[in-house]
Protein backbone atom coordinates (compact mmCIF):
# COMPACT_ATOMS: atom_id res chain seq x y z
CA UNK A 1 0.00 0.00 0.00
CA UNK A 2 2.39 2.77 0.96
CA UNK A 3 5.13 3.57 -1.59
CA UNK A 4 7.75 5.06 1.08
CA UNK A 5 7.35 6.26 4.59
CA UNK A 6 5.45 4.83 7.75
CA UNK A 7 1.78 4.16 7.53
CA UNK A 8 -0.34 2.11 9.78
CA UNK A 9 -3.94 0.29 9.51
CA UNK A 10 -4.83 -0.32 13.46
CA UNK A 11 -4.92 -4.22 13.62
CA UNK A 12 -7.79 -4.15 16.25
CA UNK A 13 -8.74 -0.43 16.94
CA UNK A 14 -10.89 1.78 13.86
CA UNK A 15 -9.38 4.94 13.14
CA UNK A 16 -11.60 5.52 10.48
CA UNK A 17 -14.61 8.13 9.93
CA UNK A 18 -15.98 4.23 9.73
CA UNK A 19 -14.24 1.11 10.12
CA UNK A 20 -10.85 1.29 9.01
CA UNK A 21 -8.54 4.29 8.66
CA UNK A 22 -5.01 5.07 7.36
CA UNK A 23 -2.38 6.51 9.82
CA UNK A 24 0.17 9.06 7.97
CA UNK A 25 2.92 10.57 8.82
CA UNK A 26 4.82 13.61 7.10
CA UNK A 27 7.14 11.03 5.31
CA UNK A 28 4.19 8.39 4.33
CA UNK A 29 3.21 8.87 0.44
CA UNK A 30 0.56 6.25 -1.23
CA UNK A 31 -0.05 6.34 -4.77
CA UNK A 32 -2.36 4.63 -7.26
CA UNK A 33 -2.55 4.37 -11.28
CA UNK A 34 -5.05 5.85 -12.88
CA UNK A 35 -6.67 3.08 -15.42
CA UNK A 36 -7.54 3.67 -18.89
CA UNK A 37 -11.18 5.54 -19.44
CA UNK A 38 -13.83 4.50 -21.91
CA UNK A 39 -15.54 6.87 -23.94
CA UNK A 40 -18.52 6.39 -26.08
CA UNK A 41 -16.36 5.09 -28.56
CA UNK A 42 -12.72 4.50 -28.00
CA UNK A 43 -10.23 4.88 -24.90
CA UNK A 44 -10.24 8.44 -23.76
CA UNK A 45 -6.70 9.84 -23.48
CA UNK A 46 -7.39 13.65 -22.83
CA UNK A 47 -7.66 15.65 -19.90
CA UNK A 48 -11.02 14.84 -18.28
CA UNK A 49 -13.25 16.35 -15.46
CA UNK A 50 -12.53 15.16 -12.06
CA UNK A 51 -13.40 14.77 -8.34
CA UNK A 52 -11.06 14.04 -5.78
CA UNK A 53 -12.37 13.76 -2.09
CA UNK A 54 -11.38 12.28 1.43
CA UNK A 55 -11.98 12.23 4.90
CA UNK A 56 -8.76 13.67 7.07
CA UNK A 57 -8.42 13.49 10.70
CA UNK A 58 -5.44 16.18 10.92
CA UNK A 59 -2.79 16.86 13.77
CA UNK A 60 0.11 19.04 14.37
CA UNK A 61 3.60 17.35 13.34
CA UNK A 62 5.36 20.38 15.30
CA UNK A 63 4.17 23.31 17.73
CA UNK A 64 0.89 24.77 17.02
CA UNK A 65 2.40 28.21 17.33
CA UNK A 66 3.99 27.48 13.68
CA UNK A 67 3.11 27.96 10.30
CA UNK A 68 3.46 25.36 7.37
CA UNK A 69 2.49 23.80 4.39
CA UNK A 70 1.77 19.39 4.05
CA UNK A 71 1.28 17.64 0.65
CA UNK A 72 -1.92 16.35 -0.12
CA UNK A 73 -2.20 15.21 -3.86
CA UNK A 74 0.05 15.06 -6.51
CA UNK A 75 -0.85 14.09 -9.86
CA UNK A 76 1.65 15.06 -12.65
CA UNK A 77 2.86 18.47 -12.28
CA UNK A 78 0.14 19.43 -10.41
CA UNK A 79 -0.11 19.27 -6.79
CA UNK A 80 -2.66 20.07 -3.73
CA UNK A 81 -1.33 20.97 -0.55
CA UNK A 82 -3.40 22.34 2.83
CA UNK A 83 -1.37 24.70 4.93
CA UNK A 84 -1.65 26.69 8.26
CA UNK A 85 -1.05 30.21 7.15
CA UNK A 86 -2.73 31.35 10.73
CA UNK A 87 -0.92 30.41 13.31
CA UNK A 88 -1.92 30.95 16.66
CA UNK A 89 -4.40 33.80 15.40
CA UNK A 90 -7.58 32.49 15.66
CA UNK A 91 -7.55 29.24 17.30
CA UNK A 92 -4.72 27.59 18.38
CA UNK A 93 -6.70 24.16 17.23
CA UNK A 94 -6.76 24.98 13.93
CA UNK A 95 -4.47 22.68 11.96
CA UNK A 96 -5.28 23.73 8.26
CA UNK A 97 -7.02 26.84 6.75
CA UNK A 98 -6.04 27.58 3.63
CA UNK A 99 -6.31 24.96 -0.05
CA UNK A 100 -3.22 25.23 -2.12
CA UNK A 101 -2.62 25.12 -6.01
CA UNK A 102 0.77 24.34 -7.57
CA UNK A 103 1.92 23.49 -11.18
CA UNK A 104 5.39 22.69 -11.55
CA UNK A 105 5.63 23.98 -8.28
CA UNK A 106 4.76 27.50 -8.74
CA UNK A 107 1.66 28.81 -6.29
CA UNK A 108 -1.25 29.25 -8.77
CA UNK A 109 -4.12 29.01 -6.77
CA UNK A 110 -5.43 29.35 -3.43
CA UNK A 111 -8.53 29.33 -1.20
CA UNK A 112 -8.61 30.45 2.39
CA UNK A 113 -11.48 28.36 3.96
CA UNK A 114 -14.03 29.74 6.47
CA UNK A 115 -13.40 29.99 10.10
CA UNK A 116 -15.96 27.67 10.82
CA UNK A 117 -15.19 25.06 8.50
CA UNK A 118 -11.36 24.99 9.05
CA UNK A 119 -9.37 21.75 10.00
CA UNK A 120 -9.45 21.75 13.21
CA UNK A 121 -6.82 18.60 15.39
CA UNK A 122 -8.85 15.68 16.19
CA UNK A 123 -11.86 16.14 14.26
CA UNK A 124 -12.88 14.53 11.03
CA UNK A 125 -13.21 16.79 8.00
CA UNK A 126 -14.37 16.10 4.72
CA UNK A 127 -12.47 17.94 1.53
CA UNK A 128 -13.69 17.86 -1.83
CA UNK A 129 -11.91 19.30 -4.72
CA UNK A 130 -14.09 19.81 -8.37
CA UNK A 131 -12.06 20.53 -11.51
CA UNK A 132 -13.53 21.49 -14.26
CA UNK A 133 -13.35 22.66 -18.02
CA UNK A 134 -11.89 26.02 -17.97
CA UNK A 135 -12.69 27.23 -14.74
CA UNK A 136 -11.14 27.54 -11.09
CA UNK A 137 -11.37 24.55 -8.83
CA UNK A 138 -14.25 24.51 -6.37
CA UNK A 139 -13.85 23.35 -3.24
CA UNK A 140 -16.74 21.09 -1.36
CA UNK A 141 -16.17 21.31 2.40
CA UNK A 142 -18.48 18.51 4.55
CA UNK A 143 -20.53 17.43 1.32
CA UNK A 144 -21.21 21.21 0.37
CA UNK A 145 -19.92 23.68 -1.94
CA UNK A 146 -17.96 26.96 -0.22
CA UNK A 147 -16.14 28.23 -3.42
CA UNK A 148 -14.06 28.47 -6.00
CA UNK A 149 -10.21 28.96 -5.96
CA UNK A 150 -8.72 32.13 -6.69
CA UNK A 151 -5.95 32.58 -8.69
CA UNK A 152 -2.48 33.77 -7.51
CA UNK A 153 -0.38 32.98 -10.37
CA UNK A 154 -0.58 31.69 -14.20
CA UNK A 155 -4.34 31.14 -14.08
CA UNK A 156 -3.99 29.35 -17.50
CA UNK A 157 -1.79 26.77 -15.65
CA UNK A 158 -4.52 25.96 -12.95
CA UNK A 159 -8.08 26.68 -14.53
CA UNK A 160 -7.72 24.14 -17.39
CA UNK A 161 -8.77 20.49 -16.57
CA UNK A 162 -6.26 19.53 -13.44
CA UNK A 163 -5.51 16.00 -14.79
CA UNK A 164 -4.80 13.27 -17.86
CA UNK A 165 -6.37 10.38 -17.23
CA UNK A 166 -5.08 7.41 -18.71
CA UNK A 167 -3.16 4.08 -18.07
CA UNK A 168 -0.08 4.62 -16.18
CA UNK A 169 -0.58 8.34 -14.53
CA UNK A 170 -0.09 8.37 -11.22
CA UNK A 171 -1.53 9.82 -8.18
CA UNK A 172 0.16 10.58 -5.29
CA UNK A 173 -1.59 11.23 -2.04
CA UNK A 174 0.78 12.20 0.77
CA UNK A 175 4.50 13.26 0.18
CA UNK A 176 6.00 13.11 -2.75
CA UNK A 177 8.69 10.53 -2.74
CA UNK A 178 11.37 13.16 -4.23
CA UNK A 179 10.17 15.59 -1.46
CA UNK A 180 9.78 13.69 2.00
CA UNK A 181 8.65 14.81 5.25
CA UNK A 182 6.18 17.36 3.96
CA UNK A 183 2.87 15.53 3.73
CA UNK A 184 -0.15 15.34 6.08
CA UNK A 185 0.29 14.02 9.39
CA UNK A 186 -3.24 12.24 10.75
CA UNK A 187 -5.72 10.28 9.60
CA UNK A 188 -7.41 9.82 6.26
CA UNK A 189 -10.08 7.55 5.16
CA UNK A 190 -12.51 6.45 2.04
CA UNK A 191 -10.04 8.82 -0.86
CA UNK A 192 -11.84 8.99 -3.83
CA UNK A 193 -11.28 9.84 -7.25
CA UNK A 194 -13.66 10.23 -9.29
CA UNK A 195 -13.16 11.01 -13.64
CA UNK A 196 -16.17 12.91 -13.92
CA UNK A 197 -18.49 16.23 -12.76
CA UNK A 198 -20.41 14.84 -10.07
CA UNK A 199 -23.47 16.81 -8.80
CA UNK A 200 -23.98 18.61 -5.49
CA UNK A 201 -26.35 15.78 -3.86
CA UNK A 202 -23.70 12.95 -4.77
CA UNK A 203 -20.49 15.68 -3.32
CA UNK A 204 -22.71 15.48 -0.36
CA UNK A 205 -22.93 11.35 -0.54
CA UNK A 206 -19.56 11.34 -0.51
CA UNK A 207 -18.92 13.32 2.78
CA UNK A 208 -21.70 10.39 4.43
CA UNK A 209 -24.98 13.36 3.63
CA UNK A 210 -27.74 14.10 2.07
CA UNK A 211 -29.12 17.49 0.71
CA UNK A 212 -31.63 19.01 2.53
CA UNK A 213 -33.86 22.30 3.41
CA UNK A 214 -33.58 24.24 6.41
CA UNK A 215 -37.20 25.01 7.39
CA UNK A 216 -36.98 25.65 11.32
CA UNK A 217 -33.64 24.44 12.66
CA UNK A 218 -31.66 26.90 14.20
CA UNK A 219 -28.48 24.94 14.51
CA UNK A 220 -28.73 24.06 10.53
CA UNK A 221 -30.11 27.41 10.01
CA UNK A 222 -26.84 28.95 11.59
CA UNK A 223 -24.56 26.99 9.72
CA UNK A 224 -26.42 27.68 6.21
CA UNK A 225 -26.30 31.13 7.12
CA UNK A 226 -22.87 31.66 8.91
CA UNK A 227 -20.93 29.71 7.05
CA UNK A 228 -22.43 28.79 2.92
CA UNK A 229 -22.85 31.71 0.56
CA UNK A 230 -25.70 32.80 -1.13
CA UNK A 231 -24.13 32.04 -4.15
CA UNK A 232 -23.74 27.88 -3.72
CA UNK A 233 -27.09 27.69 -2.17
CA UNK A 234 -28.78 28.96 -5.15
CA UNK A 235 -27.50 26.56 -7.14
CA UNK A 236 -29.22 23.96 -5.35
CA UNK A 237 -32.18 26.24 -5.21
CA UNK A 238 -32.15 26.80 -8.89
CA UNK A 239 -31.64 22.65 -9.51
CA UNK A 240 -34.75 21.71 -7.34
CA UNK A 241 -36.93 24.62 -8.62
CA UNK A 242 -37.32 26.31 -5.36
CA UNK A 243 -36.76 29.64 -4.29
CA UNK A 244 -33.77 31.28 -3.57
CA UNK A 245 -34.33 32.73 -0.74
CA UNK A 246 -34.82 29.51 0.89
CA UNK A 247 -31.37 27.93 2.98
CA UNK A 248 -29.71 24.54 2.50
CA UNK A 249 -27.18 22.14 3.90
CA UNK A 250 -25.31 18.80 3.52
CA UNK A 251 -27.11 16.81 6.36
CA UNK A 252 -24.98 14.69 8.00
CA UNK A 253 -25.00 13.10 12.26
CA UNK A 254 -20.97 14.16 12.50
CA UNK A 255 -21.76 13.20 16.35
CA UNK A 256 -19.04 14.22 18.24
CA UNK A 257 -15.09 15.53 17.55
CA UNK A 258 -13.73 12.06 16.57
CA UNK A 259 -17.00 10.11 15.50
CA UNK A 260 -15.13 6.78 16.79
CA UNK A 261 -17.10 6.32 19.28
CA UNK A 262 -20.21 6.03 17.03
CA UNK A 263 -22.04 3.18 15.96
CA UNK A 264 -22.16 3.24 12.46
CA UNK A 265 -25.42 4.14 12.38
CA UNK A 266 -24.62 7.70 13.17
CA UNK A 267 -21.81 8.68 11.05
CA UNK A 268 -23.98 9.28 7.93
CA UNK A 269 -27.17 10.65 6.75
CA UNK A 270 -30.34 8.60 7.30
CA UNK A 271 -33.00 9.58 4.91
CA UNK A 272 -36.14 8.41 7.51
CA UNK A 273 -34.39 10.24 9.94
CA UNK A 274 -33.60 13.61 8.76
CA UNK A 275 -34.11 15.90 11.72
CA UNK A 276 -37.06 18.15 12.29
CA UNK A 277 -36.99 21.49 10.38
CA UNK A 278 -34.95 19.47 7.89
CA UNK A 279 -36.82 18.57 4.57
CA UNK A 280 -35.01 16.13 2.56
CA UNK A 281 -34.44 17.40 -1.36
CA UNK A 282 -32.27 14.36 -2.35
CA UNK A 283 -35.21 13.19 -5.10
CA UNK A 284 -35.66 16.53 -6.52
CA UNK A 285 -32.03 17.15 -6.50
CA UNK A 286 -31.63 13.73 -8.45
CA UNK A 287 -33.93 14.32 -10.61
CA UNK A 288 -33.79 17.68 -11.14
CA UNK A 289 -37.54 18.42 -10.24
CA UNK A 290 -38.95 15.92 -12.89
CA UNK A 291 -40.71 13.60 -10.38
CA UNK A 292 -42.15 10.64 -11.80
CA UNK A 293 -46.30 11.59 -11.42
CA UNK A 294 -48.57 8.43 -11.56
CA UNK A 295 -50.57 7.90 -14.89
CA UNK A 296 -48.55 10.52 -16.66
CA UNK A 297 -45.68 9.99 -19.11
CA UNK A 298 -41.86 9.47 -17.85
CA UNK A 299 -40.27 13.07 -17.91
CA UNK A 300 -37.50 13.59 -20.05
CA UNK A 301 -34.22 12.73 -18.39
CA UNK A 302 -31.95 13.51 -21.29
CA UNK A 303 -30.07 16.36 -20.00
CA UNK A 304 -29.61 14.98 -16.11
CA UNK A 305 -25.87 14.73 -15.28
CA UNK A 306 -26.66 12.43 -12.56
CA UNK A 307 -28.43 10.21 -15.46
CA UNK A 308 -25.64 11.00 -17.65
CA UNK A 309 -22.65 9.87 -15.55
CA UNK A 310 -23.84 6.37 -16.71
CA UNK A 311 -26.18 6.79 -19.53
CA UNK A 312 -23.69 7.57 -22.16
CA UNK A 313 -24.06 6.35 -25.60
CA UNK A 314 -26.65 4.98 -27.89
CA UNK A 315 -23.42 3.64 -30.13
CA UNK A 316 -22.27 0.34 -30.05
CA UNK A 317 -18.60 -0.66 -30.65
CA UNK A 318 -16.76 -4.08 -31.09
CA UNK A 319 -13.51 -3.65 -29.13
CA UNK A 320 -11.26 -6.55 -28.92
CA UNK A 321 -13.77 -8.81 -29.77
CA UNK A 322 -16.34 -7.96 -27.20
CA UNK A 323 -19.10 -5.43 -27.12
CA UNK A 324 -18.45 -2.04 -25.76
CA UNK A 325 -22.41 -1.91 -25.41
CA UNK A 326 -23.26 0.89 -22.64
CA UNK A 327 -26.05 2.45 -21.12
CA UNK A 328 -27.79 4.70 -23.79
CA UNK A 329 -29.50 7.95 -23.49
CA UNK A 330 -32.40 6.71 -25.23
CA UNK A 331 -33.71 5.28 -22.10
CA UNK A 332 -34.85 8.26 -20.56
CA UNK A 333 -36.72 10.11 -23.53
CA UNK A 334 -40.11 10.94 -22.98
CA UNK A 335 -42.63 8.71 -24.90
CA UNK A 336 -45.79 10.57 -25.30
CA UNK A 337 -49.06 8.98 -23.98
CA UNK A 338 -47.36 5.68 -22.15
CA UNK A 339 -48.27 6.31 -18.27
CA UNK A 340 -45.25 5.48 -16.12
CA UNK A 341 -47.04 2.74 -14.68
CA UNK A 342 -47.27 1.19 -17.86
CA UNK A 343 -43.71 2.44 -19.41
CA UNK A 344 -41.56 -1.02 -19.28
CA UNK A 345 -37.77 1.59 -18.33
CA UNK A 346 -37.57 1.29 -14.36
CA UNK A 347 -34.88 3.56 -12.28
CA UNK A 348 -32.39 0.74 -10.54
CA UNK A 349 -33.91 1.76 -7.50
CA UNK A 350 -37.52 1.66 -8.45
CA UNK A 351 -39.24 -1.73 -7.50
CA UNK A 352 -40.89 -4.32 -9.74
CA UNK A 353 -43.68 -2.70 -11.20
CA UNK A 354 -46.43 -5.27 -10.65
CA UNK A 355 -47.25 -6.89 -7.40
CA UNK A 356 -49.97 -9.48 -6.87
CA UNK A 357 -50.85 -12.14 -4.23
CA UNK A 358 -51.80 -11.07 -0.92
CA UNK A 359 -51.05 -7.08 -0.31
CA UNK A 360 -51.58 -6.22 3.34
CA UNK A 361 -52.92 -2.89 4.00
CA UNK A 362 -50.86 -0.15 4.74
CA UNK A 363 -47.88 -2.13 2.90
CA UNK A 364 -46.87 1.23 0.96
CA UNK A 365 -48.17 3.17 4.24
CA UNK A 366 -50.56 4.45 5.62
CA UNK A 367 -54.03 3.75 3.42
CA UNK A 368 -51.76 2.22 1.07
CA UNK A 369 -53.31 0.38 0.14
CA UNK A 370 -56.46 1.10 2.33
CA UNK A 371 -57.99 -2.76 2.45
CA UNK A 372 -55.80 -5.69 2.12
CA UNK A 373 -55.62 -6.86 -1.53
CA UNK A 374 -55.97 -10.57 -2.56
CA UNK A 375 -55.90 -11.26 -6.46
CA UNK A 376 -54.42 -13.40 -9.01
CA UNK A 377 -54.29 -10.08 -11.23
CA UNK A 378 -51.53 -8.08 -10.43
CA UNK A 379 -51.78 -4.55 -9.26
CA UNK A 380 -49.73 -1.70 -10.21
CA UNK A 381 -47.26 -0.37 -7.27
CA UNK A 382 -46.64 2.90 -9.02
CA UNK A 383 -50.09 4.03 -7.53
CA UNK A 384 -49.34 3.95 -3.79
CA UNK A 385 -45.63 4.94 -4.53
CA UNK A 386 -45.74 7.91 -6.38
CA UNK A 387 -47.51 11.30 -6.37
CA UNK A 388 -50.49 11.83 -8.24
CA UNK A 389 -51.04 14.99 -9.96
């Protein structure tokens, strides 16, 4: 697993946000190679969109009066680092504040992270970092958007996709193994890397949340207010079709400062369990507010990136002698005057369409149905399951 320096998996003990965590020290480095991507048609071997996200558990290698700078990701001549450019002046906790750019390394980017959502020593954190086409990377903190980096250098360097992806490229997380002793000290867990643009309700999956509307909560209420701008929260707004003057969060039970202690159900979201003055968007978000509606046709899905990050192609390819067949677009056009009850395309997490046999009542919920069912002819789920318009 580890390339060079020290690293440790606890043989009995956790040390993960849950389950299993790594151990690093400044010397450790881990690196992985990035496998070939598939496009519609042929291997992709081009600078790509991409996600990169983990879960760190930081603390202080030296005095906590200091400044410095630790080594997060490296990936070609690019590289991510989180530094303490505070020292001592706001919290004496605070292990991290600022995300660092570098190409080649000269500084080309930075962002200087809110007080509130700073890495603090001994507390889990989740960091997400978005590149994308032409633009400055954005930076998810806990599951939610804060901003976008700002440039402090050759913006051309930094605002153009961050990575190739192909066979071979490596990614480094930790120190660099011709530049020891400089990467994080503490615990990470579940580092992902993702080749794609994800959207804002899977960012928040990936920090263990869900998306959600602050109604009457004031300790949600203070954080959407306090510490996420306007700006991000609109664009959830503007996805779901709801006003923007309305306030939302990344739900997540973070429990307390190391979340070890926790059973595992309570270091994630858990959707029949959102908290009052909490109202879960997740399937609005998903779907971008085209809810399936009983006995009317399947919306048009066509232009959904979270349908799109599998649906890609309608194309099929021979490639080595087998079928580069994938999920095609065509699946989620609308078809004019076939009810969704009667459209054969389920979601993967839709159930069977037809049930028959012996329904109890109140299967689906309450008065749903209202009388227990018993027939040999089946009966249509989609009516106690989804809204009716």
């Amino acid at each position: 697993m580890a390339d060079y320096g020290p690293t440790r998996i606890e043989p009995i003990a956790k040390g993960g946000i849950h389950g299993k965590g790594l151990w690093m020290t400044r010397r450790s480095g881990v690196s992985y190679g990035g496998p070939v991507q598939y496009g519609a048609r042929k291997p992709v071997e081009k600078e790509r969109k991409f996600y990169v996200g983990l879960f760190i558990d930081p603390r202080f290698h030296t005095s906590n009066s200091r400044t410095f700078s630790s080594q997060l990701l490296t990936f070609g001549a690019r590289k991510i680092n989180l530094t303490r450019r505070f020292a001592g002046e706001f919290s004496s906790d605070i292990v991290y504040d600022t995300v660092d750019f570098y190409y080649q390394d000269e500084h080309v980017g930075r962002y200087t992270l809110p007080y509130g959502l700073r890495f603090f020593k001994n507390q889990w954190r989740h960091l997400g970092i978005q590149f994308r086409n032409g633009q400055a990377p954005l930076i998810y903190i806990d599951g939610f958007a804060v901003g976008a980096a700002s440039s402090v250098g050759n913006a051309a360097k930094w605002k153009m996709n961050a990575m190739r992806v192909w066979g071979g490229q490596i990614i480094r997380l930790g120190s660099r193994e011709d530049n020891r002793a400089k990467g994080i000290y503490g615990w990470v867990d579940e580092f992902k890397v993702i080749a794609r643009d994800p959207t804002d309700e899977e960012t928040c999956n990936y920090a263990r949340g869900t998306l959600a509307r602050v109604t009457n909560n004031n300790f949600w209420a203070h954080k959407a207010d306090n510490l996420y701008s306007e700006y991000w929260q609109g664009k959830v707004a503007d996805t779901v079709g709801e006003s923007r003057n309305n306030s939302y969060v990344c739900y997540v039970n973070y429990g307390n400062t190391t979340m070890r202690d926790l059973t595992p159900n309570e270091v994630y979201a858990q959707l029949d369990r959102i908290p009052a003055g909490l109202v879960s968007i997740r399937e609005k978000h998903i779907t971008e507010n085209k809810a399936l509606i009983y006995n009317q046709p399947r919306p048009a899905q066509d232009t959904n990136r979270f349908c799109l990050s599998c649906h890609i192609s309608d194309n099929d390819e021979v490639r080595d002698g087998v079928s580069s067949r994938e999920l095609g677009i065509s699946a989620f056009r609308l078809v004019n005057n076939l009810p969704t009850q009667l459209d054969p395309r389920r979601q993967p997490l839709q159930p069977p369409g037809l049930m028959g046999g012996n329904i109890p009542a109140n299967y689906f919920g309450p008065g749903k149905p209202a009388q227990r069912i018993r027939s040999t002819t089946p009966s249509h789920v989609d009516q106690w399951l989804m809204n009716h318009n």
